[in-house]
C-alpha atoms as a PDB file:
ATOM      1  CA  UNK A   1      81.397  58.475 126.854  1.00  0.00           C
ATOM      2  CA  UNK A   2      82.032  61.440 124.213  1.00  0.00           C
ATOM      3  CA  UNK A   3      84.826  62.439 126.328  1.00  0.00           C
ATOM      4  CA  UNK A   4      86.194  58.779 125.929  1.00  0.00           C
ATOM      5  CA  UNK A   5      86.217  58.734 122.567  1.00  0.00           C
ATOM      6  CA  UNK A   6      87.246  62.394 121.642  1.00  0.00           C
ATOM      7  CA  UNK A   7      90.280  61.006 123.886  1.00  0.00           C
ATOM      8  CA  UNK A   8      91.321  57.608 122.051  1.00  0.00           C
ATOM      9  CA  UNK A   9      90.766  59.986 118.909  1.00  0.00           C
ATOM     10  CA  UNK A  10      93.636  62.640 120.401  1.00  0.00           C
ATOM     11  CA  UNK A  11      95.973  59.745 121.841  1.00  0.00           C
ATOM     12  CA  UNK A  12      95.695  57.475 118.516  1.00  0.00           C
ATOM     13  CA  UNK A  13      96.641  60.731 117.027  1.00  0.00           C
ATOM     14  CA  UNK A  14      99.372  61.804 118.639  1.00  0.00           C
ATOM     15  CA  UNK A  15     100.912  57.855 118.555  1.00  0.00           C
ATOM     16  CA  UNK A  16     100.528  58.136 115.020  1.00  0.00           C
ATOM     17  CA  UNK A  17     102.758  61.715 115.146  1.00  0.00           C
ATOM     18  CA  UNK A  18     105.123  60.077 117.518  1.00  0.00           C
ATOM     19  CA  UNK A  19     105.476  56.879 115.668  1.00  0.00           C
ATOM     20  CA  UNK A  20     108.059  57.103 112.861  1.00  0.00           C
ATOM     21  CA  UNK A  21     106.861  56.224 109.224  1.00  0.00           C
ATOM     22  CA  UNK A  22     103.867  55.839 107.601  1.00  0.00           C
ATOM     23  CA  UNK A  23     101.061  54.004 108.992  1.00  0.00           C
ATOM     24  CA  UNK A  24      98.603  52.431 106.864  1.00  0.00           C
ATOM     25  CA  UNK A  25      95.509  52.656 109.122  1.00  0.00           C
ATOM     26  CA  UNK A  26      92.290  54.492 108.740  1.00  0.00           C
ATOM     27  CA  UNK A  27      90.458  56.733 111.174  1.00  0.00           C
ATOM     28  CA  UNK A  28      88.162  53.955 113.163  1.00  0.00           C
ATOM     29  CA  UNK A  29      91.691  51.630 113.532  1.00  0.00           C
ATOM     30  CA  UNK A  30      93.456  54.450 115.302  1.00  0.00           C
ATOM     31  CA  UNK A  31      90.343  55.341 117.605  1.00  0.00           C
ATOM     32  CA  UNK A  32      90.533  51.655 118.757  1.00  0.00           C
ATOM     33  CA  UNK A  33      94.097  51.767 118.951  1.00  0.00           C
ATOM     34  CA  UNK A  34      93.895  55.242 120.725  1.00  0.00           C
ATOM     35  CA  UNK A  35      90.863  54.216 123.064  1.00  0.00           C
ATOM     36  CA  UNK A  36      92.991  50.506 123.582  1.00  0.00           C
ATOM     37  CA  UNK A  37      96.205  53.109 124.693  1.00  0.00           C
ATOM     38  CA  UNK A  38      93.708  54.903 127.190  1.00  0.00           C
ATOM     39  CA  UNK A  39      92.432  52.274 129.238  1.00  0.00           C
ATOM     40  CA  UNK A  40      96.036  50.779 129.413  1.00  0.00           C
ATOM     41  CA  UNK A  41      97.029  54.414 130.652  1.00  0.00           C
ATOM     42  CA  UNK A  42      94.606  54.023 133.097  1.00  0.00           C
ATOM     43  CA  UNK A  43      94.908  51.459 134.557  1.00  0.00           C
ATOM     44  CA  UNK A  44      99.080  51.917 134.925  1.00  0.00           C
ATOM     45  CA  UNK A  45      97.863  55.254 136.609  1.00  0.00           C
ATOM     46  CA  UNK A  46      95.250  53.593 139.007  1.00  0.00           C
ATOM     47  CA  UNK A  47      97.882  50.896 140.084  1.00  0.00           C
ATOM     48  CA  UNK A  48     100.523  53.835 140.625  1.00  0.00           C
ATOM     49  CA  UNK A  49      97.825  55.773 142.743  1.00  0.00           C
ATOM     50  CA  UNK A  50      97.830  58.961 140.162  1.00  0.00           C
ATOM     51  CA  UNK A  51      93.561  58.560 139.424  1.00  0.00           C
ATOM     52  CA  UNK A  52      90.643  56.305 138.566  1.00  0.00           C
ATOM     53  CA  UNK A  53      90.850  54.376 135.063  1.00  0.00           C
ATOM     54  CA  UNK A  54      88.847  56.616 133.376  1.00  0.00           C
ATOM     55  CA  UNK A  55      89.985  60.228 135.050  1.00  0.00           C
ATOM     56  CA  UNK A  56      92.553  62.146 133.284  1.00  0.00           C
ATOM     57  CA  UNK A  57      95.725  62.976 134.021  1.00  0.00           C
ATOM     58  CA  UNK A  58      99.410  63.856 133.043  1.00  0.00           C
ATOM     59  CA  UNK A  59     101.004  60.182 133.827  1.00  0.00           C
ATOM     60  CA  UNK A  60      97.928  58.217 132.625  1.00  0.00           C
ATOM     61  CA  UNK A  61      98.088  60.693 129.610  1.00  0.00           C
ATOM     62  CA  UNK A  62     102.038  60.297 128.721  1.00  0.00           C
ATOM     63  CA  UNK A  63     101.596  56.083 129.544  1.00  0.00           C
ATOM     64  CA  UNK A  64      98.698  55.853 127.260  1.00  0.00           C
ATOM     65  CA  UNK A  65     100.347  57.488 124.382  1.00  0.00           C
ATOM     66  CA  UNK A  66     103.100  55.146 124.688  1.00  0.00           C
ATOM     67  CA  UNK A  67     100.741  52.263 125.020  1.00  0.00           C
ATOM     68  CA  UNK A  68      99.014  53.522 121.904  1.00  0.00           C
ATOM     69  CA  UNK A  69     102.185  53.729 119.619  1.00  0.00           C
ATOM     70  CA  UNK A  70     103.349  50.393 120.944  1.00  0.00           C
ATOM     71  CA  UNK A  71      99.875  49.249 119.609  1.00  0.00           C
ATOM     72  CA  UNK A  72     100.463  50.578 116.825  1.00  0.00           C
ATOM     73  CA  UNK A  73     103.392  49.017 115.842  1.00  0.00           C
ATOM     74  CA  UNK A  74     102.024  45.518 116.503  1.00  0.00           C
ATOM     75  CA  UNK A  75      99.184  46.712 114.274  1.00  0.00           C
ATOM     76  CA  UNK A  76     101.331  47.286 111.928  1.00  0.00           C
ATOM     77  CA  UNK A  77     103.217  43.817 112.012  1.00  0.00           C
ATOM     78  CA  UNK A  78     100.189  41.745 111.943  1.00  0.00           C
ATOM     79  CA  UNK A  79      99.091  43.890 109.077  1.00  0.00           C
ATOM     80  CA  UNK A  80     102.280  43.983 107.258  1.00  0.00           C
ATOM     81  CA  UNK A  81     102.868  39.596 107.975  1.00  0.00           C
ATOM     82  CA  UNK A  82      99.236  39.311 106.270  1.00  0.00           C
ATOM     83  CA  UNK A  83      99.774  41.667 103.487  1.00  0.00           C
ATOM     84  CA  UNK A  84     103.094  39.125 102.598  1.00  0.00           C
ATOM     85  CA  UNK A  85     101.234  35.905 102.128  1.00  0.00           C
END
């Protein structure tokens, strides 16, 4: 369970690195958005046959960032659309 989170923690991370501009989003939001990003990882590498849902690996790794910068970004629109009313 540590393991899990330390994880979302390093992938929300690295999204946020990846992901051009500034993000307005504290700590907790990108550990959700990081542990969100891992389980989607996971479960694109269980369907490809690369692991279990929860076991790391390179492909479930790479997917999960990019699931965790695409969440991200809608983060960021929902965010942004409220912060415009």
């Amino acid at each position: 369970m540590i393991g899990f989170i330390v994880a979302g923690l390093v992938i929300g991370a690295l999204a946020r690195l990846v992901k051009p501009g500034k993000q307005n989003l504290g700590l907790v939001a990108t550990l959700l958005l990081g542990l969100a990003g891992s389980v989607i990882g996971g479960l694109v590498a269980n369907l490809l046959g690369t692991g279990d849902i929860f076991e790391l690996n390179v492909l479930g790794f790479i997917v999960a960032v990019v699931a965790a910068v695409a969440l991200i970004g809608v983060a960021e629109a929902i965010t942004g659309s409220r912060a415009k009313r």
